[in-house]
Each structure stands twice: as structure tokens, then as C-alpha cells.
Protein backbone atom coordinates (compact mmCIF):
# COMPACT_ATOMS: atom_id res chain seq x y z
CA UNK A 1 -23.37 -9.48 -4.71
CA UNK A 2 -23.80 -7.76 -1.37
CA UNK A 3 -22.42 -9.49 1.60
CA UNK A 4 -24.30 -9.03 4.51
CA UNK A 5 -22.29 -10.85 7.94
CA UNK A 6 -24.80 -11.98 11.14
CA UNK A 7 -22.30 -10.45 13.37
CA UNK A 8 -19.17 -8.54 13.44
CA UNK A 9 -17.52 -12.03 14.91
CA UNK A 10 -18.62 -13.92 12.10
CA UNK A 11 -17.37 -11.25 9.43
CA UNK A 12 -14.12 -11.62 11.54
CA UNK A 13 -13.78 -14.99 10.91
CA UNK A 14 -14.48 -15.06 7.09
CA UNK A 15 -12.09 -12.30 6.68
CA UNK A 16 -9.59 -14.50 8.72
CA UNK A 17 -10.18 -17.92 6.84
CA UNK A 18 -10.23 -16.17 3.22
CA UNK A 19 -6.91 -14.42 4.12
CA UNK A 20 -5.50 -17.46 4.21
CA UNK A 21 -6.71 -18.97 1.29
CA UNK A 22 -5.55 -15.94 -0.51
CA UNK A 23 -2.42 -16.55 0.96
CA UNK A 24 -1.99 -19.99 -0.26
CA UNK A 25 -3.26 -18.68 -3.58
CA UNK A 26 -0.73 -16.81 -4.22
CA UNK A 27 2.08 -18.85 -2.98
CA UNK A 28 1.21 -20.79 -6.30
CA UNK A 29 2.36 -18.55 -7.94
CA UNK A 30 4.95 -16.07 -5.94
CA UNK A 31 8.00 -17.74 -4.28
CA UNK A 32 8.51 -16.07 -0.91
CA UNK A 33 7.69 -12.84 -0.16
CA UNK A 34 5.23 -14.03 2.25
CA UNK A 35 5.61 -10.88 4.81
CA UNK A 36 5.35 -8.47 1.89
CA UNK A 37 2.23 -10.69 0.98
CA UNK A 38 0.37 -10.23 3.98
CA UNK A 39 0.97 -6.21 4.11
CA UNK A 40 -0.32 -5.48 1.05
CA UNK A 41 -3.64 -7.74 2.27
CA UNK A 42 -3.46 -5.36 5.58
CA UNK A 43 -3.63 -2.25 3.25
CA UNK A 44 -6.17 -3.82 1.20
CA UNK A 45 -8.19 -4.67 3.64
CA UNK A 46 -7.37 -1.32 5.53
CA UNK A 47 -8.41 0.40 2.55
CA UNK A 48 -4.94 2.07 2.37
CA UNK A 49 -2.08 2.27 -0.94
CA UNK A 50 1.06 0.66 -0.90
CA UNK A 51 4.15 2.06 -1.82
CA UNK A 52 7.24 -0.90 -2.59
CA UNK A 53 10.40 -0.38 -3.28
CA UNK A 54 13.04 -3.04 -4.03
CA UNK A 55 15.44 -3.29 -7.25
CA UNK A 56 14.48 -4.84 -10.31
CA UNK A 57 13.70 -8.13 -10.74
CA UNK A 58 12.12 -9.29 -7.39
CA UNK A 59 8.79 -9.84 -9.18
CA UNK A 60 6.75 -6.61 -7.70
CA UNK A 61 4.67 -6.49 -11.57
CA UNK A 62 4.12 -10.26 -11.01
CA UNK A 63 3.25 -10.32 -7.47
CA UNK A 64 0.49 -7.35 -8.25
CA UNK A 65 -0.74 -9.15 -10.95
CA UNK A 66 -1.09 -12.37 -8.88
CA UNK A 67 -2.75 -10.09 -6.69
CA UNK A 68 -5.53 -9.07 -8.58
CA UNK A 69 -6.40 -12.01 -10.08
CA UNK A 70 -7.11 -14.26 -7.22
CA UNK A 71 -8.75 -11.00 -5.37
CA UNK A 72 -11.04 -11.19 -8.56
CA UNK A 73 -10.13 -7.59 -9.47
CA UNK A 74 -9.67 -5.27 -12.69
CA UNK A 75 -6.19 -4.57 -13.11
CA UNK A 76 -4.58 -1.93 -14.84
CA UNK A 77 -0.42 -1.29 -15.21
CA UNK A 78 1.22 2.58 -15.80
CA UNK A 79 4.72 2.89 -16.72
CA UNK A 80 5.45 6.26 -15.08
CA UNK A 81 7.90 7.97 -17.21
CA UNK A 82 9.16 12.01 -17.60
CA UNK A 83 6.81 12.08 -20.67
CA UNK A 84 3.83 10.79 -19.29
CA UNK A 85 0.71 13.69 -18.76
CA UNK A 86 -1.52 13.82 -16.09
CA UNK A 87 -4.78 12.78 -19.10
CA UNK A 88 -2.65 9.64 -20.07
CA UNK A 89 -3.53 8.42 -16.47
CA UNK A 90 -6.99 10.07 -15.51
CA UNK A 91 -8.49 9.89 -19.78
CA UNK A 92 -9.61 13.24 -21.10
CA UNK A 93 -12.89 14.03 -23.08
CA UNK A 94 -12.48 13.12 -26.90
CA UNK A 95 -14.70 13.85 -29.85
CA UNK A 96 -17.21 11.43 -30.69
CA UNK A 97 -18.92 10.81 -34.08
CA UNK A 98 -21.84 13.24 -33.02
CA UNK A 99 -19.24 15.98 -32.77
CA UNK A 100 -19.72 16.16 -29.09
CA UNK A 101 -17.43 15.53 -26.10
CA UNK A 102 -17.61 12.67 -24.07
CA UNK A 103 -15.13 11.48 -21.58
CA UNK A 104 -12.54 8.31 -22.34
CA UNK A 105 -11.56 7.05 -19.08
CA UNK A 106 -8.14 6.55 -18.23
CA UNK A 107 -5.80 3.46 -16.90
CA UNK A 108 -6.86 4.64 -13.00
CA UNK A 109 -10.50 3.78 -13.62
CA UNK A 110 -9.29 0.15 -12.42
CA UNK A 111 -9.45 -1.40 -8.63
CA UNK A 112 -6.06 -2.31 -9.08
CA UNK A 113 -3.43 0.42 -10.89
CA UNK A 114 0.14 -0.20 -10.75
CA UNK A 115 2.64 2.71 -10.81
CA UNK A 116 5.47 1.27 -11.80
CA UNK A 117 8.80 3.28 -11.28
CA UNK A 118 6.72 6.28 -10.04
CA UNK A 119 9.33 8.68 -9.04
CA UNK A 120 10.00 8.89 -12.79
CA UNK A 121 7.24 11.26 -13.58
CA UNK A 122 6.92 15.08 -13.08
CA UNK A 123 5.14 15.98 -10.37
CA UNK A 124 2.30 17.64 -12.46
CA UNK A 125 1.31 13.84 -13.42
CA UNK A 126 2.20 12.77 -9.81
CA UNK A 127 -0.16 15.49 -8.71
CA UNK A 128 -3.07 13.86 -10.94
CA UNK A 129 -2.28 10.55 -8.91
CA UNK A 130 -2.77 12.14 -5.47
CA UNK A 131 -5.97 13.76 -6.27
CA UNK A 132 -7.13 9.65 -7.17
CA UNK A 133 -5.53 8.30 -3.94
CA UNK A 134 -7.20 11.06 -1.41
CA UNK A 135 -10.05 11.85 -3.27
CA UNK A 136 -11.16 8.09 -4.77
CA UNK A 137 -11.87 10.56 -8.28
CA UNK A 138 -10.58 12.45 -10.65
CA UNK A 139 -11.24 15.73 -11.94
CA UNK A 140 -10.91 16.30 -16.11
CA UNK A 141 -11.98 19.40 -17.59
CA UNK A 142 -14.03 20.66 -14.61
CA UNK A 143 -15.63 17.30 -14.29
CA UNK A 144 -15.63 15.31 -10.94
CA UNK A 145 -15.51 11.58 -12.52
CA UNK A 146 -15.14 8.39 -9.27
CA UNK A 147 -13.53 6.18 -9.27
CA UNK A 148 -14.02 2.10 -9.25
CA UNK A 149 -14.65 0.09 -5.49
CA UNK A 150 -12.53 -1.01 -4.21
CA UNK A 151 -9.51 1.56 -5.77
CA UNK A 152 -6.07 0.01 -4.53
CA UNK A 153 -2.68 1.73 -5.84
CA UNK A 154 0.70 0.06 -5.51
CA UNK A 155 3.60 2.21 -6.44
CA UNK A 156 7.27 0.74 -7.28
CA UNK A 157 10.25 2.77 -6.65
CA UNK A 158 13.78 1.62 -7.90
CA UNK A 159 15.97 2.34 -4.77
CA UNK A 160 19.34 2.77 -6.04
CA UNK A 161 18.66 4.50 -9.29
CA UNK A 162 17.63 8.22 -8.61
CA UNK A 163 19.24 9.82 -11.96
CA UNK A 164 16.57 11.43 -14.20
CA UNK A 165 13.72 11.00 -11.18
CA UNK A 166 11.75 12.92 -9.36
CA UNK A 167 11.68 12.37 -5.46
CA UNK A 168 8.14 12.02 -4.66
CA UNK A 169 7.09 14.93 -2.12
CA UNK A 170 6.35 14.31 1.83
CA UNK A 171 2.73 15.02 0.81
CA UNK A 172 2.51 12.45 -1.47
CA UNK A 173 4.41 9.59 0.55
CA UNK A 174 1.71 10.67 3.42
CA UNK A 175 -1.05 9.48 1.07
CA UNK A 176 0.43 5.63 1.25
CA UNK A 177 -0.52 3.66 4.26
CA UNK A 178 2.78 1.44 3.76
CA UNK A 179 6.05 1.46 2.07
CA UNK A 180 7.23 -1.85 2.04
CA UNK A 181 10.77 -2.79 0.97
CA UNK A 182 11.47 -6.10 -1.03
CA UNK A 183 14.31 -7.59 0.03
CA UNK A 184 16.36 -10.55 -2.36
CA UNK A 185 15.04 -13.85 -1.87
CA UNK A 186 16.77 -16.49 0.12
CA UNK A 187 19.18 -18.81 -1.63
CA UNK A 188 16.77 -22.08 -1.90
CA UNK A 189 14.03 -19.31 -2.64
CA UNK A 190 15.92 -18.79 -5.65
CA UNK A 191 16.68 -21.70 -6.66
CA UNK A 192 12.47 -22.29 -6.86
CA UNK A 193 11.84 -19.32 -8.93
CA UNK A 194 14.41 -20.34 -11.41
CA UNK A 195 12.93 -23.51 -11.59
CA UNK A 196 9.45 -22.47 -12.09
CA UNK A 197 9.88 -19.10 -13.96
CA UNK A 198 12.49 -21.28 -17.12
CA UNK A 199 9.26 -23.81 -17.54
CA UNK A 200 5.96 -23.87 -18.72
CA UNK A 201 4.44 -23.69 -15.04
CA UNK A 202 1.64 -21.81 -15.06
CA UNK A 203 -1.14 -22.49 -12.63
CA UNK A 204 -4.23 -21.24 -13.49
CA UNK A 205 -5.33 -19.31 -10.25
CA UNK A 206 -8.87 -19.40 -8.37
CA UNK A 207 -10.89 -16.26 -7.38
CA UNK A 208 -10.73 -15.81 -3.47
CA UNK A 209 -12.66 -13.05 -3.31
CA UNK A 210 -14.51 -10.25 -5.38
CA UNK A 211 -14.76 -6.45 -5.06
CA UNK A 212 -18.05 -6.11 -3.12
CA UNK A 213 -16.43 -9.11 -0.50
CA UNK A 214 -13.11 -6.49 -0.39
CA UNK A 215 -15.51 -3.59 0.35
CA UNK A 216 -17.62 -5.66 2.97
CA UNK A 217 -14.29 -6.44 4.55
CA UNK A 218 -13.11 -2.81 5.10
CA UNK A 219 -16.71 -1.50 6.51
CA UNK A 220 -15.59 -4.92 8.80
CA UNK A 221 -12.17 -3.50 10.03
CA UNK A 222 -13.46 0.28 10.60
CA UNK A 223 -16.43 -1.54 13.19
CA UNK A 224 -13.92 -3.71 14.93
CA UNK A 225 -13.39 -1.69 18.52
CA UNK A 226 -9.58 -0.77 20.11
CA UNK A 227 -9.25 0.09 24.06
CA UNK A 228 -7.86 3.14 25.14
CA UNK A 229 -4.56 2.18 25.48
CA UNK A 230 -3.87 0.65 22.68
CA UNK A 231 -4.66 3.93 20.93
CA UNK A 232 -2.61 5.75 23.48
CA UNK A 233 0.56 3.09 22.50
CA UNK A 234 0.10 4.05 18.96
CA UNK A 235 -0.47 8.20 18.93
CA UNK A 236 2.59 7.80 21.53
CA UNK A 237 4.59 5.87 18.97
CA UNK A 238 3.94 8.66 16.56
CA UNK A 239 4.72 11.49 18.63
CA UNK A 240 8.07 9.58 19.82
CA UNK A 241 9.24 10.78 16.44
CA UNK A 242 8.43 14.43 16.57
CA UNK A 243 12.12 16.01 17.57
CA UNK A 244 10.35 19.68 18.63
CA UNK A 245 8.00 18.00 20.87
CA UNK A 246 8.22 17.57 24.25
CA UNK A 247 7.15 14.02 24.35
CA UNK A 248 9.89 13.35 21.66
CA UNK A 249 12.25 10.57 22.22
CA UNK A 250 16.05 11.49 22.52
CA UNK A 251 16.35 9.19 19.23
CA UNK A 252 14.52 11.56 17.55
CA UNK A 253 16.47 14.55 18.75
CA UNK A 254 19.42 13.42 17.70
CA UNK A 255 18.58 11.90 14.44
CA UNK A 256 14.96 13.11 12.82
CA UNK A 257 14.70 16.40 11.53
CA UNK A 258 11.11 15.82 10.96
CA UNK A 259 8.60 13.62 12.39
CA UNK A 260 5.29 11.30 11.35
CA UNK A 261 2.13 13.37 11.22
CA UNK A 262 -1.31 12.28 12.50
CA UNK A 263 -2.00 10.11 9.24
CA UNK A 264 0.80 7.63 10.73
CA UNK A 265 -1.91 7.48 14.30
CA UNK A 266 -4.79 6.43 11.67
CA UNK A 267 -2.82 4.12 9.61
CA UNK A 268 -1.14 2.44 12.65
CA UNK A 269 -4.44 1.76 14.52
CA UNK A 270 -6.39 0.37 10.32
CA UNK A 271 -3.75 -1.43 9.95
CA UNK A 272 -3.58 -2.78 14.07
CA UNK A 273 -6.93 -3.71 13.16
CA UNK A 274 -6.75 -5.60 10.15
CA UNK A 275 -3.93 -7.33 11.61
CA UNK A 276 -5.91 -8.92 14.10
CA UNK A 277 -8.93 -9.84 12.23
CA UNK A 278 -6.75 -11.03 9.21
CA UNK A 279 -5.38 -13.89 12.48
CA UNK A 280 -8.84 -14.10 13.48
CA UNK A 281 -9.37 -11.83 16.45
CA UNK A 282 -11.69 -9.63 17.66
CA UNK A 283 -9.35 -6.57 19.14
CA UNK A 284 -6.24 -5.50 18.49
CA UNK A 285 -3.55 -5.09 21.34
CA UNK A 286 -0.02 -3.38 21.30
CA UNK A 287 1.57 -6.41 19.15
CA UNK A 288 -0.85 -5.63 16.21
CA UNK A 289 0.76 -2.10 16.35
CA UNK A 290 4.39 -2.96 16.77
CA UNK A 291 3.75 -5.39 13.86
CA UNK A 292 3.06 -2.87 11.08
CA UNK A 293 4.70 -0.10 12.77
CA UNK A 294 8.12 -0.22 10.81
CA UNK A 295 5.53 0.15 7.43
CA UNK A 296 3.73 2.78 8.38
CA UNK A 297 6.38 4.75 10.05
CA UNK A 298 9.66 4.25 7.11
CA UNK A 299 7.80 6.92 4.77
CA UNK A 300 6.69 9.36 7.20
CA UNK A 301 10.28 10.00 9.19
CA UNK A 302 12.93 12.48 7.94
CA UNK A 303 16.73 11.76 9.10
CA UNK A 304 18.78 14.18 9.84
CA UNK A 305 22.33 14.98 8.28
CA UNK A 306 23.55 12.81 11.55
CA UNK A 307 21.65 10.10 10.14
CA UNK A 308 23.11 9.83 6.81
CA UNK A 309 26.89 10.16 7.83
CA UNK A 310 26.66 7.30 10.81
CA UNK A 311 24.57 5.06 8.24
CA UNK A 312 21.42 5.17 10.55
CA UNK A 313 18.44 4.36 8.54
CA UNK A 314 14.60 4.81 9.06
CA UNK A 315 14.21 1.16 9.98
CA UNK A 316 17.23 1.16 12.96
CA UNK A 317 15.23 4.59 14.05
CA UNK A 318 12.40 2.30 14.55
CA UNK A 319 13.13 -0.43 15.76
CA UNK A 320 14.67 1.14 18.43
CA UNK A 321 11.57 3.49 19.32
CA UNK A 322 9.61 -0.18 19.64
């Protein structure tokens, strides 16, 4: 189904209203977690990937799971591990009964694919993953093969556990609009999911939206217009953190060795976007930046030695840029 909006306004205000149905959706299911809830709608609606990273049991597989089924979407899970090929992931070409080769697609040909523990594979498979996130396809055996609309990867990353891994490279991180970081729930948060997950609770979830809505949606948040200065707030953000350039900020200086490229600009202004039409207005100004800025930013800075011996982390870097 194709949906076709009168007006830019009124596409604004059906994304609005069906974010927060979504939202109450999944709070059926998915105790808490609500910030980290409406990211991953801001990347999915600013046709970015997500990258989260939080220890075990915090629910990430659930929460993506929850995800796709009241976004209506087909949803596939990879358990990265130092085994896995870069075929197991994009399919390879197989014999078929009339002795000829035809292709058997792989676990990315999904609008959903979950990476689960993703620094745990080689970088040749990681490699295979990048091509799908840039390129929305995958190449097998000289083939160029696209993939499904919309085509929405969320990585997990284990944060204290880094024996046996493989870091995943600056180029790679650069390809994920967001890294978001999943913190423990509160105590009485806790207390909920205990109570729910040592039951037979489980709600049977309704379809918010479908893939052609999703798609209709991001056309939506590319149209929606931004003044000159807020774009001027957010490629000054992003050059705040570069410590060779003039305009760098004496943070930066004394605790980056490397700063965000001009992906963080783009992603900062998608995502300044869909955070305003996700709360149901037409514009975004400097808040919508500051709001997603910490997401878009964590990934993309490199600390220093400095850094690491006083304990500063990306997050302290900026919050006090903002």
C-alpha cells in the first residue's frame, strides 16, 4: 500500500500520532527503556542503523524483536561469532536440481537484522555487513543482489568483555547513525520485569505501522526544511571536536585525538529532523540537535591518552561541548 500525505503538515502529524502509539506498543511489552525507545524510532525514521551497547541481560534481543513486530516488519537475528563467513550473512549461489546456480539469500535479506555481539566477528564478515549498511545490497559472486525496504540494522556490543573480539573499525562505527548505551533499569523497573518476565504474560502486540508507511515516513523527514542556523549550530558542533582545526574547542585539544567527520553534520541535522516531527513539528531548532547530539557524536570521537588516565569519557566530552 502506497501512502500518499495531502501535505507535508499532515504527513507530520501522522508520523507524530503513530510514534506514539508505537510507543505505547511497546511499553506492553518492554519495561523502561523509553529514551533508548524513541532513538531507535529517530534512526528508523531517519533511515539510519543503530549501534547499542549495554551488558547482557537488559533485553536488547527482546526490545528488537518487540520492535519489529509492532512496526509490522520481517525480522531476522545473526549471532556474530569468529567462525561466522561473510556468505552465512549475505547467502551464496547453491546448486539447484537443474544443475544450475541460483542464489539462496542470506539472514540480511530482512528489514530488520540483528547483529548480536558484533565485534565478535572478523572483519572480513564485518566487511560483508558494511557493504549492506552503505550500499542497501550485497554483492555474491559478482552479483549486485538489494536489499529489502525499509533495511534497518541494530548491532549489540558487550561493553566490558573485549577478550577474543574484534574492535569494530572507525569506518564501520561511521556507518551507524547512533550508538546508544543501555543503562540498568531502575529499582521499581526491575521489580516489573521480574514480575512479568517469571509469568505467562504475553501480550499479543498490534501492527502500528508497515514497511511502505516506514518508507513514506523517511521521504517525510528528508522534505521537512531547517534554517540556516540551525545547520550552522550543528556543522559547528561537529567541527568543535576536530583538535587540528582552528575552530576546535580547547576540550578537544586537550582530550580528542581525533574528531567527528561530516557524516556526524548529516546524521545530527536527520535525526534534528525526525525529532521534531516524531513531537509533531514542522522545523527543527537547536534543541532537536542538542537532543540526539550525545548519539550521534559517542561513536565518532577518539580520546586521547589524557582521556583515559583522568576517566574522561565520550559522553563528559559532550556534554560539555553542548
Amino acid at each position: 500500500m502506497n501512502y500518499n500525505f495531502s501535505s507535508d503538515t499532515q504527513g507530520v502529524e501522522a508520523l507524530a500520532e503513530r510514534y506514539s502509539a508505537f510507543k505505547n506498543e511497546i511499553a506492553r511489552v518492554i519495561v523502561g527503556q523509553d529514551e533508548v525507545v524513541a532513538q531507535l524510532s529517530l534512526a528508523l525514521f531517519g533511515g539510519g542503523h543503530c549501534l547499542l551497547v549495554g551488558v547482557p541481560g537488559l533485553a536488547k534481543t527482546l526490545l528488537i524483536q518487540t520492535v519489529s513486530k509492532a512496526l509490522g516488519l520481517d525480522f531476522q537475528r545473526i549471532q556474530f561469532t569468529p567462525d561466522l563467513m561473510p556468505s552465512d550473512i549475505t547467502g551464496s549461489e547453491i546448486l539447484n536440481e537443474q544443475r544450475k546456480f541460483e542464489f539462496q539469500p542470506g539472514p540480511l535479506f530482512a528489514n530488520i537484522v540483528l547483529a548480536d555481539e558484533i565485534n565478535r566477528t572478523p572483519p572480513k564478515t564485518q566487511a560483508a555487513l558494511l557493504e549492506a549498511m552503505q550500499e542497501k545490497a550485497v554483492t555474491v559472486a559478482g552479483k549486485r543482489y538489494p536489499l529489502s525496504k525499509p533495511f534497518f540494522v541494530l548491532a549489540t556490543q558487550n561493553p566490558i568483555e573485549q577478550e577474543g573480539t574484534y574492535p569494530l573499525p572507525e569506518a564501520q562505527l561511521d556507518r551507524f547513525m547512533f550508538q546508544l548505551e543501555l543503562g540498568y533499569p531502575s529499582f521499581d523497573e526491575e521489580v516489573q520485569i521480574v514480575r512479568q518476565t517469571t509469568t505467562d504474560y504475553s501480550p499479543e502486540l498490534n501492527t502500528i505501522m508497515d514497511g511502505n508507511l516506514i518508507s513514506a515516513f523517511q521521504e517525510l523527514v528528508r522534505r521537512i526544511p531547517v534554517t540556516d542556523h540551525v545547520l550552522e549550530y550543528a556543522v559547528g558542533l561537529v567541527t568543535k571536536t576536530r583538535p587540528f582545526e582552528p575552530r576546535a574547542d580547547a576540550l578537544a585539544k586537550e582530550y580528542l585525538s581525533w574528531g567527528a567527520g561530516p557524516r556526524a553534520s548529516q546524521n545530527l541535522i536527520l535525526g534534528a529532523k525526525a525529532h521534531a516531527a516524531m513531537h509533531g513539528r514542522f522545523t527543527p531548532d537547536i534543541d532537536d540537535v542538542k537532543a540526539i547530539a550525545a548519539a550521534v557524536l559517542r561513536h565518532r570521537i577518539v580520546r586521547n591518552y589524557k582521556a583515559e588516565a583522568e576517566g574522561v569519557s565520550e559522553s563528559d566530552i559532550i556534554r560539555k561541548l553542548l
